[in-house]
C-alpha atoms as a PDB file:
ATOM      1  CA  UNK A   1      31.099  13.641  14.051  1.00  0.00           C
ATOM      2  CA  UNK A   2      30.602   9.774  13.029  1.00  0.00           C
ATOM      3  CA  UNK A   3      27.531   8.231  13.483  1.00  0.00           C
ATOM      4  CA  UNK A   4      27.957   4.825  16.086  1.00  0.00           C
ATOM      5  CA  UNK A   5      26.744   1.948  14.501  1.00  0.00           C
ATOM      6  CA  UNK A   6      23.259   2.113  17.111  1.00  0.00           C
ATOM      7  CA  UNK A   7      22.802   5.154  15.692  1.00  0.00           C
ATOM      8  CA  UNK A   8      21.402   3.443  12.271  1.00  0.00           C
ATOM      9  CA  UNK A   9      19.179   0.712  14.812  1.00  0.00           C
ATOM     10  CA  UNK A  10      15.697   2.112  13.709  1.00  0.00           C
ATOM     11  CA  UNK A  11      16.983   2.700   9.755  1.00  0.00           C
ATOM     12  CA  UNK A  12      16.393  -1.281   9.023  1.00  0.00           C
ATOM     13  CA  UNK A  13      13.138  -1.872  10.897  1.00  0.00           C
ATOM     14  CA  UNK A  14      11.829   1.350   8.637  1.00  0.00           C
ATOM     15  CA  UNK A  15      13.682   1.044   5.453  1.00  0.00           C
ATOM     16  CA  UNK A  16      11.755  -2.646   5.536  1.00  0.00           C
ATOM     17  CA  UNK A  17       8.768  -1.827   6.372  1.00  0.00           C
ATOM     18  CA  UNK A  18       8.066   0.143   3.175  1.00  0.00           C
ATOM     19  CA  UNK A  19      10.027  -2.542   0.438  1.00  0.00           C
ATOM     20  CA  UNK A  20      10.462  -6.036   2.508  1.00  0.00           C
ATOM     21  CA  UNK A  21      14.389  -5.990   1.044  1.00  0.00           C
ATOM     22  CA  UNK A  22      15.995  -9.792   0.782  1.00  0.00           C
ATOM     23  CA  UNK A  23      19.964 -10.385   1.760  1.00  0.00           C
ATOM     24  CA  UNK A  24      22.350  -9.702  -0.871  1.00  0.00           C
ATOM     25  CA  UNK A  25      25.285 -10.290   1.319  1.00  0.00           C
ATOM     26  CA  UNK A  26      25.555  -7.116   3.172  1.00  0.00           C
ATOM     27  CA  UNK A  27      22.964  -5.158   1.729  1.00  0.00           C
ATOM     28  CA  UNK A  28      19.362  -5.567   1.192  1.00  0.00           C
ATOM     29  CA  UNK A  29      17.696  -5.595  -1.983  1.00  0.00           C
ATOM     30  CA  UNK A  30      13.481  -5.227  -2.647  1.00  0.00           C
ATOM     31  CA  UNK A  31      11.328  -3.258  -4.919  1.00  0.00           C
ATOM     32  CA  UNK A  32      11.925   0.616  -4.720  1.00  0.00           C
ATOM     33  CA  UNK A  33       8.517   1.979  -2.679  1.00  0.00           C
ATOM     34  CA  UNK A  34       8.833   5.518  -5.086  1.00  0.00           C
ATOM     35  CA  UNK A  35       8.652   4.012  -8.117  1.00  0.00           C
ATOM     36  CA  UNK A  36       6.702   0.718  -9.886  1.00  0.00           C
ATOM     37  CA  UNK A  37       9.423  -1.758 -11.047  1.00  0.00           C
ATOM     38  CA  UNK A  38       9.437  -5.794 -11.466  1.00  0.00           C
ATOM     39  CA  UNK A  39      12.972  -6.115 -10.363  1.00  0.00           C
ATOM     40  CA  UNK A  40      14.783  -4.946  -7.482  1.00  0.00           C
ATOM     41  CA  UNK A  41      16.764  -1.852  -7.444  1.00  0.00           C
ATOM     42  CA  UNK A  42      16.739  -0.239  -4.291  1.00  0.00           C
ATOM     43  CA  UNK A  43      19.356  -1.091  -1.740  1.00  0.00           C
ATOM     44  CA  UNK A  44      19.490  -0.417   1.882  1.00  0.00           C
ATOM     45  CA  UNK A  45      23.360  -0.502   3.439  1.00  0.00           C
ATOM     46  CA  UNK A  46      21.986  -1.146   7.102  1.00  0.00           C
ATOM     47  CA  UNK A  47      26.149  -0.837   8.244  1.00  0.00           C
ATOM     48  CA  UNK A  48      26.179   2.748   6.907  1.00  0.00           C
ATOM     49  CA  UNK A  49      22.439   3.246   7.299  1.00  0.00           C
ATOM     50  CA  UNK A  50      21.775   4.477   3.775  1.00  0.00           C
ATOM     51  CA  UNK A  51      19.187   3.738   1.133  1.00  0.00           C
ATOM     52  CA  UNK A  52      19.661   4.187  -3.026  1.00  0.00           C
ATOM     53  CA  UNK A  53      17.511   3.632  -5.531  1.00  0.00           C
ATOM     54  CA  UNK A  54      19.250   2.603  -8.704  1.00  0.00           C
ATOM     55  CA  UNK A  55      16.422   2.698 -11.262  1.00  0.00           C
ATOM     56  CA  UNK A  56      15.000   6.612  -9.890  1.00  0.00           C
ATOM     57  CA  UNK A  57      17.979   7.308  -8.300  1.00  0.00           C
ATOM     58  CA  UNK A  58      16.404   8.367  -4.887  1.00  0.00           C
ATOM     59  CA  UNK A  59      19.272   8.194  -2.271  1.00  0.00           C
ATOM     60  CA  UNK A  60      19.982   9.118   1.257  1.00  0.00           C
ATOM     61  CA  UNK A  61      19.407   8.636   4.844  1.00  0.00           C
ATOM     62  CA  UNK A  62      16.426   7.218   7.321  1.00  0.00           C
ATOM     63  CA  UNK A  63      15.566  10.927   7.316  1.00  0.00           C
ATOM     64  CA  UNK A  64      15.532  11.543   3.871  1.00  0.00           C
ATOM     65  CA  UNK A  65      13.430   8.028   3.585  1.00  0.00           C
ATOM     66  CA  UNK A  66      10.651   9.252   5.861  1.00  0.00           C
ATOM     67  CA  UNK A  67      10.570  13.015   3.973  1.00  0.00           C
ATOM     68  CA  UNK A  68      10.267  11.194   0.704  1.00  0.00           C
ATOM     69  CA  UNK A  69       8.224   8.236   1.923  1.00  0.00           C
ATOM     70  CA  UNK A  70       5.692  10.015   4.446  1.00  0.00           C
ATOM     71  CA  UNK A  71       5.975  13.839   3.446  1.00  0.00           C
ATOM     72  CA  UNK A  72       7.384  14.575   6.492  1.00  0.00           C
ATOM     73  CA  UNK A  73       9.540  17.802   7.072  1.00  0.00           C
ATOM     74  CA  UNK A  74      13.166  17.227   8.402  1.00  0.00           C
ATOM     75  CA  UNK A  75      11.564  18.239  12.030  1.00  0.00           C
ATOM     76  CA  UNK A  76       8.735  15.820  11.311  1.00  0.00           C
ATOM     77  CA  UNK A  77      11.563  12.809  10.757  1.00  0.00           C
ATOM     78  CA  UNK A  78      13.255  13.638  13.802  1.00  0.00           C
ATOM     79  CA  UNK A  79      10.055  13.484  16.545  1.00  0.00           C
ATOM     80  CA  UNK A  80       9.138  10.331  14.110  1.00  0.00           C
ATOM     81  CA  UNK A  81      12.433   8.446  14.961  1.00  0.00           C
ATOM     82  CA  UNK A  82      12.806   9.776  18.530  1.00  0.00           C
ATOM     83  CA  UNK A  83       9.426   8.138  19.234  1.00  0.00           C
ATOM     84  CA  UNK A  84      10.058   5.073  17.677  1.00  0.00           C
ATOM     85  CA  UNK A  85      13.255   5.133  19.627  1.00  0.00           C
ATOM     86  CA  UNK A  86      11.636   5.948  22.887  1.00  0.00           C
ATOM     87  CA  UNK A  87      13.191   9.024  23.472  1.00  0.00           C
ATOM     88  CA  UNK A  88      12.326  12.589  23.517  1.00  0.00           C
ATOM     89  CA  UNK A  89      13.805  15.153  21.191  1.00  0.00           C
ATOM     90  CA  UNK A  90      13.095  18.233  23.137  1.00  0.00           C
ATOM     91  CA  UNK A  91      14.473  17.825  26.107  1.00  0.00           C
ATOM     92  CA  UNK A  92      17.382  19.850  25.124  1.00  0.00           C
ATOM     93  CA  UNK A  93      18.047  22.700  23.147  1.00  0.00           C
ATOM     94  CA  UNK A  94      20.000  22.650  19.814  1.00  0.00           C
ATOM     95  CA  UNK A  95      22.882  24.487  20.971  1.00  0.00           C
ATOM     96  CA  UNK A  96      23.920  22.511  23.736  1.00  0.00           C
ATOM     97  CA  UNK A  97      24.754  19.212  21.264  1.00  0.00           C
ATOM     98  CA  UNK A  98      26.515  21.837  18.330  1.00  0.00           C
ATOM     99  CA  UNK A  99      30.053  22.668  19.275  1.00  0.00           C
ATOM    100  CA  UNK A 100      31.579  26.067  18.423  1.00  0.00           C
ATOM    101  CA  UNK A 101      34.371  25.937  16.595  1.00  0.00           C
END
């Protein structure tokens, strides 16, 4: 299913938080926070919600961010943003938001 462009609300706020990116039209550019570098390579697409490093080449998601950035576990990521997004990520169980096909 396609992600809604609110669904990538908290991936800025985070992805900024941990390099302090500058505009490059669309994208944001700043200093890559997994490896030390004097000029920018890491990009955050805030329209797609997606981060990429190109000097370690360290790519991916707000989830894969927070594993990487935090050592969080996938399950860790996901109470992490449903805090920060005021909602709570057990309310329901798996199944009833997977469709059978």
């Amino acid at each position: 299913m396609p992600r809604k462009k609110s669904d990538h609300a908290l991936t800025l706020p985070i992805l900024s938080a941990a390099c302090c990116p500058q505009s490059r039209g669309a994208n944001l550019k700043g200093l890559c926070p997994f490896h030390k570098e004097k000029t920018p390579s890491f990009t955050v697409t805030p329209a797609k919600g997606i981060f990429y490093c190109f000097g370690c080449h360290k790519g991916g998601d707000v989830f894969t961010f927070l594993m990487e950035f935090e050592g969080l576990s996938f399950s860790e990521a996901l109470h992490m943003l449903a805090d920060e997004a005021g909602r709570d990520s057990c309310t329901a169980p798996l199944s009833k938001h997977l469709s059978v096909r």
